[in-house]
N, C-alpha and C. Protein backbone atom coordinates (compact mmCIF):
# COMPACT_ATOMS: atom_id res chain seq x y z
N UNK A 1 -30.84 -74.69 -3.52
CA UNK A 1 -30.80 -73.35 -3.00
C UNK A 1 -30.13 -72.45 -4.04
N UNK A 2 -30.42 -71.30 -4.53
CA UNK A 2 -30.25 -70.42 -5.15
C UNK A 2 -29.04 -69.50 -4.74
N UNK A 3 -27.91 -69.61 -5.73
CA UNK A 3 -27.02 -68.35 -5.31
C UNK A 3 -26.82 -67.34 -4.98
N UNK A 4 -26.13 -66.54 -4.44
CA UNK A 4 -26.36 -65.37 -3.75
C UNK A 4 -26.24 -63.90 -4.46
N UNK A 5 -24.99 -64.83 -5.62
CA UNK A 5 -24.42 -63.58 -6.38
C UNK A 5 -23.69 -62.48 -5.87
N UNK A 6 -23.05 -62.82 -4.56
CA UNK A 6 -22.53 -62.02 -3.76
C UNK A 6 -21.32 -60.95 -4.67
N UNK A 7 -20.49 -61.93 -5.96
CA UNK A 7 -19.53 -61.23 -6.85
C UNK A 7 -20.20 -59.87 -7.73
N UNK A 8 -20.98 -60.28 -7.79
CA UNK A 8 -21.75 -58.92 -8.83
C UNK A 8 -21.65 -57.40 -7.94
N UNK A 9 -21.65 -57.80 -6.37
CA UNK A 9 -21.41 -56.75 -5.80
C UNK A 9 -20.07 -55.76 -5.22
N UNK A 10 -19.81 -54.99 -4.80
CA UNK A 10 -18.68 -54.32 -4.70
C UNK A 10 -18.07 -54.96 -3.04
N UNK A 11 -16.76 -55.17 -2.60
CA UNK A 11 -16.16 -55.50 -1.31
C UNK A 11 -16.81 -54.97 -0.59
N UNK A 12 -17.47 -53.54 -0.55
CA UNK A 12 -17.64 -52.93 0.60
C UNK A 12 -19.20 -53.29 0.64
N UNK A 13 -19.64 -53.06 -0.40
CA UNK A 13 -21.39 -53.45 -0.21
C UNK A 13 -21.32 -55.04 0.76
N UNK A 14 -20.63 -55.78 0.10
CA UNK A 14 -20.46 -57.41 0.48
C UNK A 14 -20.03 -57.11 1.84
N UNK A 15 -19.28 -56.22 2.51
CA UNK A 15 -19.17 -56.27 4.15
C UNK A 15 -19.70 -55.48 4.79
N UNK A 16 -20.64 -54.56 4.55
CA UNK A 16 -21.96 -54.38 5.49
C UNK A 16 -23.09 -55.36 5.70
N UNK A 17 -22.83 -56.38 4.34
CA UNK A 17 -24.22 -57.18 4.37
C UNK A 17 -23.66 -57.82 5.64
N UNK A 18 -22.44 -58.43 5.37
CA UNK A 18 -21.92 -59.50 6.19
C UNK A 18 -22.09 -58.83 7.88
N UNK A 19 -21.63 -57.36 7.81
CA UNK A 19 -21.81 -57.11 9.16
C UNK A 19 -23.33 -56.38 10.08
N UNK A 20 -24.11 -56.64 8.60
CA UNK A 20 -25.83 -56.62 9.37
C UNK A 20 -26.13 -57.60 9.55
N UNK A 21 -25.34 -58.68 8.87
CA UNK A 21 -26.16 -60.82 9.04
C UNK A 21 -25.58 -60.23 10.61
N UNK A 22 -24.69 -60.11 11.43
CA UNK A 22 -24.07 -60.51 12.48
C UNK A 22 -25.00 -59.63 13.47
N UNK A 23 -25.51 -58.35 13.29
CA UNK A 23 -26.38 -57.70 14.25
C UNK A 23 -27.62 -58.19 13.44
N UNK A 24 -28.27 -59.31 13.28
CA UNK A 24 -29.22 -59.63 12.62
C UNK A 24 -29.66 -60.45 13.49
N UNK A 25 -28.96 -61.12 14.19
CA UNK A 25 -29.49 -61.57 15.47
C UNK A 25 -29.31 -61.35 16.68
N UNK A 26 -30.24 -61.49 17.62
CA UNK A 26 -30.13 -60.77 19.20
C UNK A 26 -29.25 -61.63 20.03
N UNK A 27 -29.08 -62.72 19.86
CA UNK A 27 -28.10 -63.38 20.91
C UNK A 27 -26.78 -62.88 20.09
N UNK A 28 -26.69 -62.72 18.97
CA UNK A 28 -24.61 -62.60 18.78
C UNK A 28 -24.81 -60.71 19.06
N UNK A 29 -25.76 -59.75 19.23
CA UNK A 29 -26.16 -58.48 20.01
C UNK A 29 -25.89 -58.94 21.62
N UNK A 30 -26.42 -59.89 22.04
CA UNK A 30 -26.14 -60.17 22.98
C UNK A 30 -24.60 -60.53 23.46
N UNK A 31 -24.48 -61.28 22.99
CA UNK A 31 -22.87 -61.58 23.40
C UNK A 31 -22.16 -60.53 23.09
N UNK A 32 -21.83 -59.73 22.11
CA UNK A 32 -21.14 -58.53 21.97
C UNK A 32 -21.55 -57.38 23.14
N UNK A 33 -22.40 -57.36 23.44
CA UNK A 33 -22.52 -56.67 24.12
C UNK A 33 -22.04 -56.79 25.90
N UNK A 34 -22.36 -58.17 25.83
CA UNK A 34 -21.82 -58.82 27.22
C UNK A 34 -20.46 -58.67 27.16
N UNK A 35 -19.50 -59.11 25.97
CA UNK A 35 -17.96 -58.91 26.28
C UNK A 35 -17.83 -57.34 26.56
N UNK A 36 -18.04 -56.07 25.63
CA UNK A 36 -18.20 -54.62 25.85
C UNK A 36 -18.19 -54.52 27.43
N UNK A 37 -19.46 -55.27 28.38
CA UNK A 37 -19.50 -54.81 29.56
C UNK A 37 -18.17 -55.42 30.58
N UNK A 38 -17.65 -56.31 29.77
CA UNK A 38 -16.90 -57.28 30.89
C UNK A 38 -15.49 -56.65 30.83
N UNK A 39 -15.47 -55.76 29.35
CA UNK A 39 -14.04 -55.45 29.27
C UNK A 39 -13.06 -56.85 29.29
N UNK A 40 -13.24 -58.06 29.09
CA UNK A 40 -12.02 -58.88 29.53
C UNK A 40 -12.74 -60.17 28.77
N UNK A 41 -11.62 -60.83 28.80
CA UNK A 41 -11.92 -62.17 28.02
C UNK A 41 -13.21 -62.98 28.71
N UNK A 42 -13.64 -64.01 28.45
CA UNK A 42 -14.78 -64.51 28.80
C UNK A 42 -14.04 -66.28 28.25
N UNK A 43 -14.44 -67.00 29.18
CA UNK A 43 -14.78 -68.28 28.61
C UNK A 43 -16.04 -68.95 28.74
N UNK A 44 -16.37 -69.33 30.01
CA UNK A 44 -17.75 -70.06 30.04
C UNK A 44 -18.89 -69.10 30.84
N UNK A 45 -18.91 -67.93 30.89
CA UNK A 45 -19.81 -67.93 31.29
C UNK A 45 -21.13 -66.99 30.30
N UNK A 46 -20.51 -67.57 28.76
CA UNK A 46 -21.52 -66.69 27.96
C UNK A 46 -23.08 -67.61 28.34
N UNK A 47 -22.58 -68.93 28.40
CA UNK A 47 -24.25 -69.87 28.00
C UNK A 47 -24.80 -69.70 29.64
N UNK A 48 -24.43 -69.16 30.38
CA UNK A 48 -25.29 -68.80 31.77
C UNK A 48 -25.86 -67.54 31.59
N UNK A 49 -24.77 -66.76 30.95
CA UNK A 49 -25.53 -65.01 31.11
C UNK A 49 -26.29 -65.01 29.72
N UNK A 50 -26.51 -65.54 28.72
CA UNK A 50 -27.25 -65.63 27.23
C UNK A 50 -28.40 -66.33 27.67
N UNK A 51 -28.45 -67.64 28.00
CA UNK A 51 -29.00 -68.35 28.35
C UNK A 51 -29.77 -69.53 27.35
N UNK A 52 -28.43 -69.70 26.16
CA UNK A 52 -28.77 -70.47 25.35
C UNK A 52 -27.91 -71.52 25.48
N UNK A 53 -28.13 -72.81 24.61
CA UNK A 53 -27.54 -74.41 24.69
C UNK A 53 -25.78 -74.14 24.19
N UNK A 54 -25.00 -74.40 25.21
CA UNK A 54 -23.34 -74.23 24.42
C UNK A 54 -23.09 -74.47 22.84
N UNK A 55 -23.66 -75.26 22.48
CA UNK A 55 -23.71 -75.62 20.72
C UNK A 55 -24.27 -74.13 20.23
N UNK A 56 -25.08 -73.89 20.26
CA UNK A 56 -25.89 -72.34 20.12
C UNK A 56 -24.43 -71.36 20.44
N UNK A 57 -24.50 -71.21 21.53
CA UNK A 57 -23.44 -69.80 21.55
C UNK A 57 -22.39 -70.09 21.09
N UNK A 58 -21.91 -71.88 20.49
CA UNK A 58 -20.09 -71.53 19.88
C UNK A 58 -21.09 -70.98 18.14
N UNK A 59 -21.93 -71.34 18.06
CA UNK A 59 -21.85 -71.04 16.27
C UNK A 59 -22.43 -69.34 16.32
N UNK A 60 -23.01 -68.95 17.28
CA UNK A 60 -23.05 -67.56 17.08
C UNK A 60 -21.22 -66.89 17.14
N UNK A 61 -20.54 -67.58 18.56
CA UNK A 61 -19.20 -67.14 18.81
C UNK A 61 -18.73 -67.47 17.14
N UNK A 62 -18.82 -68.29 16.52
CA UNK A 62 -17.72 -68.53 15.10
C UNK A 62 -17.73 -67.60 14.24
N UNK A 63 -19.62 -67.47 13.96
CA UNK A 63 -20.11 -66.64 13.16
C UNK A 63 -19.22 -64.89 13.17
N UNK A 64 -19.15 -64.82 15.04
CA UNK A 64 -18.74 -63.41 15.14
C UNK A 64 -17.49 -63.12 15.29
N UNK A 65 -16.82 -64.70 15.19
CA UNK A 65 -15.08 -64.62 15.16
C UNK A 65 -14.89 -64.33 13.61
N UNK A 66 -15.24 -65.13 12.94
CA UNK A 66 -15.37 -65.12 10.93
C UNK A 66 -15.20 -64.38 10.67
N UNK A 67 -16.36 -63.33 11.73
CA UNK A 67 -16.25 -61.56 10.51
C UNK A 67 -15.23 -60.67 11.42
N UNK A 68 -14.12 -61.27 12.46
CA UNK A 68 -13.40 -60.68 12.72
C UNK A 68 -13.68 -59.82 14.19
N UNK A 69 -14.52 -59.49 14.60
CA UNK A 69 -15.42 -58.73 15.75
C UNK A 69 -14.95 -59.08 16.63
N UNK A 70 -14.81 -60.43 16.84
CA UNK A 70 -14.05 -60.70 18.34
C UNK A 70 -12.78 -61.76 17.64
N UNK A 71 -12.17 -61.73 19.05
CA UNK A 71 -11.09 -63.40 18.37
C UNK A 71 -10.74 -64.04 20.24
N UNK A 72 -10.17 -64.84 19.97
CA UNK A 72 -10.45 -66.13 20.51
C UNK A 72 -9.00 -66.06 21.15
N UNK A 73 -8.70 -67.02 22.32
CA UNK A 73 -7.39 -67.06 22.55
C UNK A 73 -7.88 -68.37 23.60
N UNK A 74 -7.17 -69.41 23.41
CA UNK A 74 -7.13 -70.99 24.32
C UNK A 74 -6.10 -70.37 25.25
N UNK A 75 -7.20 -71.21 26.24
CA UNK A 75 -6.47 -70.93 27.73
C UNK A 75 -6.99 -72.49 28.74
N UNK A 76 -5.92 -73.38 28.57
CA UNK A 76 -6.15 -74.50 28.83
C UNK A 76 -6.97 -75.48 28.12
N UNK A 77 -8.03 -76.08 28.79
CA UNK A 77 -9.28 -76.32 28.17
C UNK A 77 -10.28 -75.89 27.14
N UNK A 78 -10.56 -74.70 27.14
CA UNK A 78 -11.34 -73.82 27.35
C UNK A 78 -10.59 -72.62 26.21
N UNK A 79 -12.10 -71.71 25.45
CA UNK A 79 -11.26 -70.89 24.77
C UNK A 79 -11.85 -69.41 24.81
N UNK A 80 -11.26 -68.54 25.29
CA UNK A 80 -11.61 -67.51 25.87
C UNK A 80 -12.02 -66.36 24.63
N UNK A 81 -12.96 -65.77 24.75
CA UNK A 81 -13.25 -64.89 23.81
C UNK A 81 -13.38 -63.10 24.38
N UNK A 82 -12.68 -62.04 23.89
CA UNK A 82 -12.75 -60.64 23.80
C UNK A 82 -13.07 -59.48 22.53
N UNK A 83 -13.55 -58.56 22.24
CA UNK A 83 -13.71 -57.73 21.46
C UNK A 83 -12.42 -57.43 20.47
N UNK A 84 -12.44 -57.72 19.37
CA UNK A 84 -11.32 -57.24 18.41
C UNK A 84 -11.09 -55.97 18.32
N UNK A 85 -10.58 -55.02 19.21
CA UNK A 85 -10.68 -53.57 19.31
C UNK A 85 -10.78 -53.04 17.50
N UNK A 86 -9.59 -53.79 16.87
CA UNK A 86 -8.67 -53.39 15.63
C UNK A 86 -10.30 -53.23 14.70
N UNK A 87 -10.49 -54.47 14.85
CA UNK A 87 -11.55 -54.97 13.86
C UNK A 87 -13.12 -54.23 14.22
N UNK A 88 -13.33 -54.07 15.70
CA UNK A 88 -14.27 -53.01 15.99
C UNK A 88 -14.36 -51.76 15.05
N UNK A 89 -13.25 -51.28 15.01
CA UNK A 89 -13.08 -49.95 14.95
C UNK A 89 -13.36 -50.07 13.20
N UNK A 90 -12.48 -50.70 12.27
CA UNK A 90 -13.09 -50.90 11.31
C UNK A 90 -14.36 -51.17 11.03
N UNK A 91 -14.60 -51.89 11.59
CA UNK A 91 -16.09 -52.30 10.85
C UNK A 91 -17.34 -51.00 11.68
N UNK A 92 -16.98 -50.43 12.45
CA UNK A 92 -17.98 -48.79 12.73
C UNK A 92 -17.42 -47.69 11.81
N UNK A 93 -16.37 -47.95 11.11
CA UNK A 93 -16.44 -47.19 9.94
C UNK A 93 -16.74 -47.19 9.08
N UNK A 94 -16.92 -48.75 8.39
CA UNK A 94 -17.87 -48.74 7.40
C UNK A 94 -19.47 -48.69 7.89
N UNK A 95 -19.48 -49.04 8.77
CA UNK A 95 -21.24 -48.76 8.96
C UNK A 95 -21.22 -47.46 8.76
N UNK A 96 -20.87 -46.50 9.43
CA UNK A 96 -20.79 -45.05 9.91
C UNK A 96 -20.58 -44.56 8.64
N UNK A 97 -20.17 -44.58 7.41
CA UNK A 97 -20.16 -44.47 6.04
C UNK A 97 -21.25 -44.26 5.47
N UNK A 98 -22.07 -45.71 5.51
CA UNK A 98 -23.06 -46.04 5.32
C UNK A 98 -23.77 -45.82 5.59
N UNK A 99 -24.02 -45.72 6.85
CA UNK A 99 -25.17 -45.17 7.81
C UNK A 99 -25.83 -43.64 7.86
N UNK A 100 -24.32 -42.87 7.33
CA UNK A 100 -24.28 -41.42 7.64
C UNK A 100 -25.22 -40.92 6.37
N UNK A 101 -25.93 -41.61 5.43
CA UNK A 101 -26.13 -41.09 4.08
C UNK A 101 -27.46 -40.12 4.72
N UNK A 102 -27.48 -39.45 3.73
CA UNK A 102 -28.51 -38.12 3.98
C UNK A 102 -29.15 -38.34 2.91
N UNK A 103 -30.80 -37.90 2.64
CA UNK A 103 -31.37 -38.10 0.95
C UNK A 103 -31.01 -36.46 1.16
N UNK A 104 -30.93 -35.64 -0.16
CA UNK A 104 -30.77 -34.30 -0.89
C UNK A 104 -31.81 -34.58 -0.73
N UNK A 105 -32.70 -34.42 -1.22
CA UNK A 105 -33.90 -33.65 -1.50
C UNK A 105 -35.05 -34.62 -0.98
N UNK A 106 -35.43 -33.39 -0.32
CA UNK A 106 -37.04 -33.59 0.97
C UNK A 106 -38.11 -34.22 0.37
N UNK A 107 -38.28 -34.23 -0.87
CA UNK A 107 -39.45 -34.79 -1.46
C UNK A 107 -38.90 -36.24 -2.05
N UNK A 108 -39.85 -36.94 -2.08
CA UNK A 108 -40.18 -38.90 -2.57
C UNK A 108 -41.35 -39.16 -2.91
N UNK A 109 -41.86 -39.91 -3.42
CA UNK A 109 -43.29 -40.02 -4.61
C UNK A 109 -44.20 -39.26 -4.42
């Protein structure tokens, strides 16, 4: 497999990619979105309301703990997951950066 070359690029380019891989798929859209509605931690009932295999929703959950988005807190057994407000809020500012670009000028080929 071929390298990515991720160094050639700048920190910030390197964490939009990282935070479009994460809305790049519809179930970790999904789960973010399910904690948003619940307001409150969650433990088991992402693989009933997603409706994918528990192995499936912990590697989407890791994927979206990694980049910080949510975090995790053990509560007995079991490990409860909520929205990283801190880390929310960052990472809609760099999108919103990014996102906000305008082209100058109306004309293209």
């Amino acid at each position: 497999m071929g390298l990515t070359k991720t160094e050639i690029f700048t920190d910030k380019q390197n964490q939009i990619a990282l935070y479009a891989k994460a809305f790049g798929h519809p179930a970790r859209v999904a789960i973010l979105q399910y904690l948003f509605k619940l307001n409150a931690c969650v433990c088991g009932d992402l693989v009933d309301e997603i409706g994918l295999a528990q192995p499936t929703i912990s590697q989407h959950l890791k994927e979206l703990k990694h980049l910080g988005l949510i975090k995790g807190n053990v509560e007995g057994t079991s490990v409860c997951y909520c929205i990283d407000a801190e880390n929310w809020k960052k990472m809609k500012s760099v999108m919103f950066d990014f996102l906000d670009q305008d082209l100058t000028s109306k004309e293209c080929c």
